[in-house]
C-alpha atoms as a PDB file:
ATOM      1  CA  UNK A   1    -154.014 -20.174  30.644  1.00  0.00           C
ATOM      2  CA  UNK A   2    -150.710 -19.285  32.612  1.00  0.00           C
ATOM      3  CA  UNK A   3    -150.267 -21.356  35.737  1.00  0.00           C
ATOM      4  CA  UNK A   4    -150.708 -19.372  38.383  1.00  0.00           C
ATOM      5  CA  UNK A   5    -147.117 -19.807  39.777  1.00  0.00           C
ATOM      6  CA  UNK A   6    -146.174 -17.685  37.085  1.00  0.00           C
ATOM      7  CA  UNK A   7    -148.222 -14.663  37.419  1.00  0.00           C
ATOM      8  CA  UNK A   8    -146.045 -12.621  39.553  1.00  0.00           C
ATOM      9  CA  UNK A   9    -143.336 -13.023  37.238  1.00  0.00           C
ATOM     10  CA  UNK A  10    -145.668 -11.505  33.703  1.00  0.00           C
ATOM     11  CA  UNK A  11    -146.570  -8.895  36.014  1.00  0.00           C
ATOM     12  CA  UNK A  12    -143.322  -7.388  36.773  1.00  0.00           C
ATOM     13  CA  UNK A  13    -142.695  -8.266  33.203  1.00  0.00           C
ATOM     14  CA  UNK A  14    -145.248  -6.217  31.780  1.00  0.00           C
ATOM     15  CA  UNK A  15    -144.554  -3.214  34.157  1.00  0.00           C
ATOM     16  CA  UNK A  16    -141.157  -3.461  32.948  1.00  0.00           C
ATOM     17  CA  UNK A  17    -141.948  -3.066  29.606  1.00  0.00           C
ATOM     18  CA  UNK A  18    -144.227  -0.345  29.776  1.00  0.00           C
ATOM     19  CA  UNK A  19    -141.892   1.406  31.272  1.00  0.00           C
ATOM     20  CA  UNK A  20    -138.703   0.629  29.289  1.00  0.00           C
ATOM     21  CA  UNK A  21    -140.672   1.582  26.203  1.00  0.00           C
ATOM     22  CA  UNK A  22    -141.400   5.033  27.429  1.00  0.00           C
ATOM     23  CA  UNK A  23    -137.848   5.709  27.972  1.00  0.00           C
ATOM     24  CA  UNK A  24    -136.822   4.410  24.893  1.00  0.00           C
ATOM     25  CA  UNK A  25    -139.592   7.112  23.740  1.00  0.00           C
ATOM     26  CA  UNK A  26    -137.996   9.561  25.686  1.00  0.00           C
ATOM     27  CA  UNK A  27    -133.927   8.819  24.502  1.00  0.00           C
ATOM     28  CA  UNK A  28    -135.573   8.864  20.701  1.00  0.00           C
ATOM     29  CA  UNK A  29    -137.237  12.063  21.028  1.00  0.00           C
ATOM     30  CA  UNK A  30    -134.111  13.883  22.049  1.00  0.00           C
ATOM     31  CA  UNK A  31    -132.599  13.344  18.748  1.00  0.00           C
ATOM     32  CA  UNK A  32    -135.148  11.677  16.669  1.00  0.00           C
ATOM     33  CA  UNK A  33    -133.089  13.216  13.223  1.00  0.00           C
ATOM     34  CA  UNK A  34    -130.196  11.117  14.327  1.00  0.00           C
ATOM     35  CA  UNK A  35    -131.964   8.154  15.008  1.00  0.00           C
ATOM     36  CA  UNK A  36    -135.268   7.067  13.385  1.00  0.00           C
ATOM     37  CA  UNK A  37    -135.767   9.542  10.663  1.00  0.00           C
ATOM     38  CA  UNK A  38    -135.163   8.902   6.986  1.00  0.00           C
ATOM     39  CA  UNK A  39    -131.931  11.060   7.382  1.00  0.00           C
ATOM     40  CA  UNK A  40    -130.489   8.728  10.494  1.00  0.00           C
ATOM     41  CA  UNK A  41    -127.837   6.080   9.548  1.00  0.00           C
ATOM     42  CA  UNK A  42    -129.512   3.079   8.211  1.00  0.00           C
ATOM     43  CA  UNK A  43    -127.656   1.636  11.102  1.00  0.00           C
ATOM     44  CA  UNK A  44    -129.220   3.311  13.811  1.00  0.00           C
ATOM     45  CA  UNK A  45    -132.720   2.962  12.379  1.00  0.00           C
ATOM     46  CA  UNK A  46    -132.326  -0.347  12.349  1.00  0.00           C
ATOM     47  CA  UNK A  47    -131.317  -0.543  16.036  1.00  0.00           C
ATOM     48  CA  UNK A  48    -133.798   1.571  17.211  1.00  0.00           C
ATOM     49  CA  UNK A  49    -136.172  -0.185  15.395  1.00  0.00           C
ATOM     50  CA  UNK A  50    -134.330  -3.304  17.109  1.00  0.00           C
ATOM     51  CA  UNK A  51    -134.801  -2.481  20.683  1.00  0.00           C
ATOM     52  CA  UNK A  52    -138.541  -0.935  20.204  1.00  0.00           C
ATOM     53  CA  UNK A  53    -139.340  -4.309  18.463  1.00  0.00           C
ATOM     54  CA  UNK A  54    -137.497  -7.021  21.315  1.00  0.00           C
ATOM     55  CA  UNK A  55    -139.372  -4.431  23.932  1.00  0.00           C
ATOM     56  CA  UNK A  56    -142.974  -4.272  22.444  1.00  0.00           C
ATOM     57  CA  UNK A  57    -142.651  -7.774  22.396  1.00  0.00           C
ATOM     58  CA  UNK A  58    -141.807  -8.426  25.768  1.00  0.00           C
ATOM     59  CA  UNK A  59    -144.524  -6.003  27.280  1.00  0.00           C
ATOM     60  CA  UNK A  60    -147.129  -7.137  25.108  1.00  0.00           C
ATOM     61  CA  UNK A  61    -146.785 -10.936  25.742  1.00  0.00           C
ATOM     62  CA  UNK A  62    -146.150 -10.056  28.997  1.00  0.00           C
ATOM     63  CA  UNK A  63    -149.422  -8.373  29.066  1.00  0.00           C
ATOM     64  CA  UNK A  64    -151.537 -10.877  27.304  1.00  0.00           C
ATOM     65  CA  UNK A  65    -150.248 -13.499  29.307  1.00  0.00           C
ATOM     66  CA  UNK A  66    -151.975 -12.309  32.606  1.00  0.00           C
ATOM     67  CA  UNK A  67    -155.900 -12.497  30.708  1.00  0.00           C
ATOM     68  CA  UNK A  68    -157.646 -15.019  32.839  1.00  0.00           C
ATOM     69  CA  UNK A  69    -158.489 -18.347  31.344  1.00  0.00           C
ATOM     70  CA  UNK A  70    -157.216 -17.304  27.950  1.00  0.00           C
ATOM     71  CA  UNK A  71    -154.485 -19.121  25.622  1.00  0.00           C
ATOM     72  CA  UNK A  72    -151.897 -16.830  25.437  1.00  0.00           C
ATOM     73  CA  UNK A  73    -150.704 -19.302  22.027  1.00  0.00           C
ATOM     74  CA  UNK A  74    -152.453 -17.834  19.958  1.00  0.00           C
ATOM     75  CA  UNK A  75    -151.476 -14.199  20.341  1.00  0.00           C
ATOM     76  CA  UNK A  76    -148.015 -15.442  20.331  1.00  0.00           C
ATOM     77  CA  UNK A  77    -148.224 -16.487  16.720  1.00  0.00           C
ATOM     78  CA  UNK A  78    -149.434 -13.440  15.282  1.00  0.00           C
ATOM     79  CA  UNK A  79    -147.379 -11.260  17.311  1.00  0.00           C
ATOM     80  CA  UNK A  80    -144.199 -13.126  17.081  1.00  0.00           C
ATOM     81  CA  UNK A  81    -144.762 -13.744  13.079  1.00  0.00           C
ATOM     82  CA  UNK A  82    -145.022  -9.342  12.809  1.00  0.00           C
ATOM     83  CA  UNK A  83    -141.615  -9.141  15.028  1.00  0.00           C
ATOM     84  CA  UNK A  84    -140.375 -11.997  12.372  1.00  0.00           C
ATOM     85  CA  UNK A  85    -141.291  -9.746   9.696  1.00  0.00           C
ATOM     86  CA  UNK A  86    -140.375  -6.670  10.808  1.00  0.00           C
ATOM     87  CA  UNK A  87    -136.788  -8.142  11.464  1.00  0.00           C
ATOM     88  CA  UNK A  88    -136.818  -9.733   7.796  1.00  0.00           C
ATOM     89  CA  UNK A  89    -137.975  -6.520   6.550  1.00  0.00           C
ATOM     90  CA  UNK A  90    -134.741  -4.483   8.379  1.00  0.00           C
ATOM     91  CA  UNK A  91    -132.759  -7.856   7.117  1.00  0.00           C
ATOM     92  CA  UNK A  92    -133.318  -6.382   3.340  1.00  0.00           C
ATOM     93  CA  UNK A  93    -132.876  -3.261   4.425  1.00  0.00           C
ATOM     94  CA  UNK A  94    -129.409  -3.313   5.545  1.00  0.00           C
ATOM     95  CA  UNK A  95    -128.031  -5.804   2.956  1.00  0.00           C
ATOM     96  CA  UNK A  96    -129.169  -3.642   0.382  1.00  0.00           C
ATOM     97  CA  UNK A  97    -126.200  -1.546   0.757  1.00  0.00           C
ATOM     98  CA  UNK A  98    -123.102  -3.400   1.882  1.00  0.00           C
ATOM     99  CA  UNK A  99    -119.500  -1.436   2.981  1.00  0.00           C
ATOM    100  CA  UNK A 100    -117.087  -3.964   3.752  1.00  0.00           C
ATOM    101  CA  UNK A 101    -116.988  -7.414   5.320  1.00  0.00           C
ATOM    102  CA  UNK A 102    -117.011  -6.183   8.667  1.00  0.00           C
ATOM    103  CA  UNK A 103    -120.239  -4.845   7.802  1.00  0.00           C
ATOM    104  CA  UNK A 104    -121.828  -7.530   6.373  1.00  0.00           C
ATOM    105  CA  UNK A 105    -120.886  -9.352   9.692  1.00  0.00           C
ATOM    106  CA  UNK A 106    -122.045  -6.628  12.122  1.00  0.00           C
ATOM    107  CA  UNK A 107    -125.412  -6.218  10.544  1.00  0.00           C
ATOM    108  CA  UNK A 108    -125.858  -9.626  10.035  1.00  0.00           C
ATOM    109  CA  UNK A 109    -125.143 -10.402  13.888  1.00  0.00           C
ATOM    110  CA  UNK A 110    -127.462  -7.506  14.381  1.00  0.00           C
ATOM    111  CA  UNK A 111    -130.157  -9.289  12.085  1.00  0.00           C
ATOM    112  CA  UNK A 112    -129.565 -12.957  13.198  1.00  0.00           C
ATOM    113  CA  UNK A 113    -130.337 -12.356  17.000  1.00  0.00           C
ATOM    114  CA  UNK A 114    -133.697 -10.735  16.485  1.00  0.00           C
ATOM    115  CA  UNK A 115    -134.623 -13.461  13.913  1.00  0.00           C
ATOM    116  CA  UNK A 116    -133.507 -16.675  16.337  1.00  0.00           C
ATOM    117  CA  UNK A 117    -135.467 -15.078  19.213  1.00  0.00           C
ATOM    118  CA  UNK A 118    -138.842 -14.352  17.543  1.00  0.00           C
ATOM    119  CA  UNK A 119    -138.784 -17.815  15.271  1.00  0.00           C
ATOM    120  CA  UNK A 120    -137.913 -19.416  18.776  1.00  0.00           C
ATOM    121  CA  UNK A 121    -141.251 -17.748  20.418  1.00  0.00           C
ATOM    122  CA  UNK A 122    -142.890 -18.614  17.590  1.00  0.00           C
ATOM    123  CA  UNK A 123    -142.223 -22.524  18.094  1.00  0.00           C
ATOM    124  CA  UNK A 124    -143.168 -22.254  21.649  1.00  0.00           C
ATOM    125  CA  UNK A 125    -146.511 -20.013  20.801  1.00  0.00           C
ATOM    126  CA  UNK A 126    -147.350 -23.029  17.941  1.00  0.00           C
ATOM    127  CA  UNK A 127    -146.474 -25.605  20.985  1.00  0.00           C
ATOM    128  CA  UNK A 128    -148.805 -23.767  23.439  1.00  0.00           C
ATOM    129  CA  UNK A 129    -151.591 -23.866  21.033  1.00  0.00           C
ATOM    130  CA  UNK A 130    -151.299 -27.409  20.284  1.00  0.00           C
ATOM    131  CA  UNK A 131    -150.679 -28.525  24.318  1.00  0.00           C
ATOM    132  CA  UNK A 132    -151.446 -25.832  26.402  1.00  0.00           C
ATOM    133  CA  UNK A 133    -151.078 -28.248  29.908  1.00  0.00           C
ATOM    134  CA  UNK A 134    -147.361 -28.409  29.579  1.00  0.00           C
ATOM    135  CA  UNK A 135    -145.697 -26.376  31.912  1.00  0.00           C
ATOM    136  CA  UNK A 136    -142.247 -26.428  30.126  1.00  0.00           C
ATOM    137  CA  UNK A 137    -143.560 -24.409  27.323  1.00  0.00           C
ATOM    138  CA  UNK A 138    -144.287 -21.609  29.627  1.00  0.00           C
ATOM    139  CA  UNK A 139    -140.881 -21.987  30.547  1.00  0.00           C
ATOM    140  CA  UNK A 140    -139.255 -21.639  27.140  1.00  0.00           C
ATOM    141  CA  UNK A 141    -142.043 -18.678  26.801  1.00  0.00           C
ATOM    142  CA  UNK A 142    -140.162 -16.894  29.739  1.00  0.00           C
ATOM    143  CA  UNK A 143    -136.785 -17.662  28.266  1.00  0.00           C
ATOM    144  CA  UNK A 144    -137.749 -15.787  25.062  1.00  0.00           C
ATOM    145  CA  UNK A 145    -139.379 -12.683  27.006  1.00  0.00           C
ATOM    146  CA  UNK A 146    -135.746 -12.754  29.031  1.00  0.00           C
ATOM    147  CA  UNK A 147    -133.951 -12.666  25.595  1.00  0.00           C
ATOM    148  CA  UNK A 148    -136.470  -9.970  24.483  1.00  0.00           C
ATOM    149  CA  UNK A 149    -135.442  -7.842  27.078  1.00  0.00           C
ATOM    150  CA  UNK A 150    -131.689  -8.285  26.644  1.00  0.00           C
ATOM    151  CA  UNK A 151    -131.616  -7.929  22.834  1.00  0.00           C
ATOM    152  CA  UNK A 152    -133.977  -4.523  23.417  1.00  0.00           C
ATOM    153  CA  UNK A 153    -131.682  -3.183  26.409  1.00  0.00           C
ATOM    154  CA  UNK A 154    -128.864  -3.972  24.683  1.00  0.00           C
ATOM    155  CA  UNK A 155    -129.472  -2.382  21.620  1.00  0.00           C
ATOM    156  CA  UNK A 156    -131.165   0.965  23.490  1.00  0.00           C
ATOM    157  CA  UNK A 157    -127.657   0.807  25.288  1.00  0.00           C
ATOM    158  CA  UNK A 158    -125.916   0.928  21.934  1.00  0.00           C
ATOM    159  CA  UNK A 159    -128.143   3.707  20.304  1.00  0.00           C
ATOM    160  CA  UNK A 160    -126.913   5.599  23.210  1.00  0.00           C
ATOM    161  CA  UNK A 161    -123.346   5.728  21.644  1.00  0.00           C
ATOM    162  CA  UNK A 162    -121.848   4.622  24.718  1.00  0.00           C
ATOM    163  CA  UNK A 163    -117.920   2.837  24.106  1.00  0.00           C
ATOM    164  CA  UNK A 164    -118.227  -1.249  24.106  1.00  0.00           C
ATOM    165  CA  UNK A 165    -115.510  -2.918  24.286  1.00  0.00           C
ATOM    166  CA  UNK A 166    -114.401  -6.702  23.048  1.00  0.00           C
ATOM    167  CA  UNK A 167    -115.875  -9.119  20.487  1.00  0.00           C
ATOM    168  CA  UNK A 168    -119.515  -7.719  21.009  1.00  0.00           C
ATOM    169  CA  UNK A 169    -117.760  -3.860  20.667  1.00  0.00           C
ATOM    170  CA  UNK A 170    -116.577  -5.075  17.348  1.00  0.00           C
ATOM    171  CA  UNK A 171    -119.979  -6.032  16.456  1.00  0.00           C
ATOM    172  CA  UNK A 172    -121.470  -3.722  17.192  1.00  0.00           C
ATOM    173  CA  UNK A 173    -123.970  -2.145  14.420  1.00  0.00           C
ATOM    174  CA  UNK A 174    -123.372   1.012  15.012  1.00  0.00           C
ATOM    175  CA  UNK A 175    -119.159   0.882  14.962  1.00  0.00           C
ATOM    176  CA  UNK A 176    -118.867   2.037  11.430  1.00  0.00           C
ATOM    177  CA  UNK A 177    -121.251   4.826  12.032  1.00  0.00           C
ATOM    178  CA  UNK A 178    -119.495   6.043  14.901  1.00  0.00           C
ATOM    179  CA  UNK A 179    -116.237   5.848  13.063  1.00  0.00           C
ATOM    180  CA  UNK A 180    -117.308   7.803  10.150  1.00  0.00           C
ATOM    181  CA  UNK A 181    -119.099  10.730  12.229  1.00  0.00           C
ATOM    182  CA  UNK A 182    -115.246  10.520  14.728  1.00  0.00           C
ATOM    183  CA  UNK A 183    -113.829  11.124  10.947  1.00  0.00           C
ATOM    184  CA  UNK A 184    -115.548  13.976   9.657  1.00  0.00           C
ATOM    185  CA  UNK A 185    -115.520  15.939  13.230  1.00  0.00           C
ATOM    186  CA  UNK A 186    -111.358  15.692  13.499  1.00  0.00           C
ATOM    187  CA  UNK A 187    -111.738  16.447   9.471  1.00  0.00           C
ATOM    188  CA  UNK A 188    -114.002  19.728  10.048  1.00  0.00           C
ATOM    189  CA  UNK A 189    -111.438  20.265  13.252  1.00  0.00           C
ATOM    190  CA  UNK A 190    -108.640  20.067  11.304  1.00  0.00           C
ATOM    191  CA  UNK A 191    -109.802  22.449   8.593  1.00  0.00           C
ATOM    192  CA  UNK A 192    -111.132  25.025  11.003  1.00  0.00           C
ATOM    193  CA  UNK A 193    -107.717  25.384  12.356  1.00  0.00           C
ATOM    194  CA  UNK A 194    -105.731  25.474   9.093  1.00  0.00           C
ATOM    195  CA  UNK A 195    -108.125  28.185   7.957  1.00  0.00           C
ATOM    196  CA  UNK A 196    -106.188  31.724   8.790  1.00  0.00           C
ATOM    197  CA  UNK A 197    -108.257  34.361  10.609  1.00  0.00           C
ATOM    198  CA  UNK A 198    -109.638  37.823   9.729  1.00  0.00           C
ATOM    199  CA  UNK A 199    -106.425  39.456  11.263  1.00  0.00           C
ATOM    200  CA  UNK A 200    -103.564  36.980  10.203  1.00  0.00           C
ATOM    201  CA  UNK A 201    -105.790  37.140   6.543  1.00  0.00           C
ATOM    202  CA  UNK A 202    -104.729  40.774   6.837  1.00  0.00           C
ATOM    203  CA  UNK A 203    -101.472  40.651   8.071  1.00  0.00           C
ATOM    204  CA  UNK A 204    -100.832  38.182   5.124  1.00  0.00           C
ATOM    205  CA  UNK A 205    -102.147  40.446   2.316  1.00  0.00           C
ATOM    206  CA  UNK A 206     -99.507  42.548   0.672  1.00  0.00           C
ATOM    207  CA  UNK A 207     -99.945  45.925   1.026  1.00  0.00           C
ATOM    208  CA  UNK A 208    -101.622  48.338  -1.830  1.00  0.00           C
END
């Protein structure tokens, strides 16, 4: 059972969620064959799949966490050993098919967040099974559900294409992506304007 001091706190975490989930709904569906279809990037399946993970997460925990007279524990475990999975799972994924070395660092800084966060609720959710008195567990709980939410905002925020800048733009999953599709738009560019038009075509054609 969550002391009650802290039920304010996983129920604006839970609204949160809920909401923040539906919007990630709503960015997805604009695009969805960019982004989560077997066509998208690898890259930005695996972010999407990223920040819908981290978010889930945070909404669900939040929401189990207000059932009266309940240990929360063990929900944790379960639910924090799928997000474990599912992050090993996109882990194999992405390493199948390697680039460079930048790559191999982006994806695994991409990989190594989600894994330290959900291993580190999973420890807590084991704790709060074993001792579920101790307040400071609840704490480290609420530390993981704040990490859940920046890893899933962050990584919405990237899926969005918008510019980062800095050590974290440089890791950023999605930077090789980006720089391939920039590539192949100033390539198409390019050839569209060396290709000659229907009038200089005719102009250029000896007469018969």
């Amino acid at each position: 059972m969550v002391p009650p001091e802290f039920a304010n706190f996983f129920i604006a975490s839970a609204s949160a969620g809920g909401a923040l989930v539906g919007l990630l709904f709503v960015a997805v569906s604009i695009a969805p064959e960019q982004m989560v279809t077997r066509r998208a990037p690898l890259e930005r399946q695996a972010v999407a799949g990223s920040a819908f993970t981290a978010l889930v997460n945070a909404f669900f925990l939040s929401l189990v966490a207000l059932i009266p007279h309940f240990n929360f524990g063990l929900v944790i475990v379960p639910f924090s050993s799928l997000c474990l999975v599912t992050s090993l799972i996109q882990a194999w994924q992405l390493f199948r098919s390697l680039k460079s070395w930048q790559s191999l660092l982006r994806r695994a800084f991409l990989v190594l967040l989600s894994v330290a966060l959900y291993g580190l609720e999973l420890v807590n959710g084991f704790q709060l099974i074993t001792d579920p008195s101790q307040v400071g567990i609840v704490y480290g709980l609420v530390s993981c559900l704040l990490g859940a939410f920046a890893l899933g905002l962050t990584r919405a925020w990237e899926l969005l294409g918008v510019h980062r800048y800095g050590l974290f733009g440089w890791l950023n999953p999605l930077r090789d992506v980006n720089d391939t599709e920039s590539f192949s738009r100033a390539g198409n560019s390019h050839s569209a304007a060396e290709q000659p038009t229907t009038d200089d075509a005719a102009l250029r054609s000896p007469p018969q």
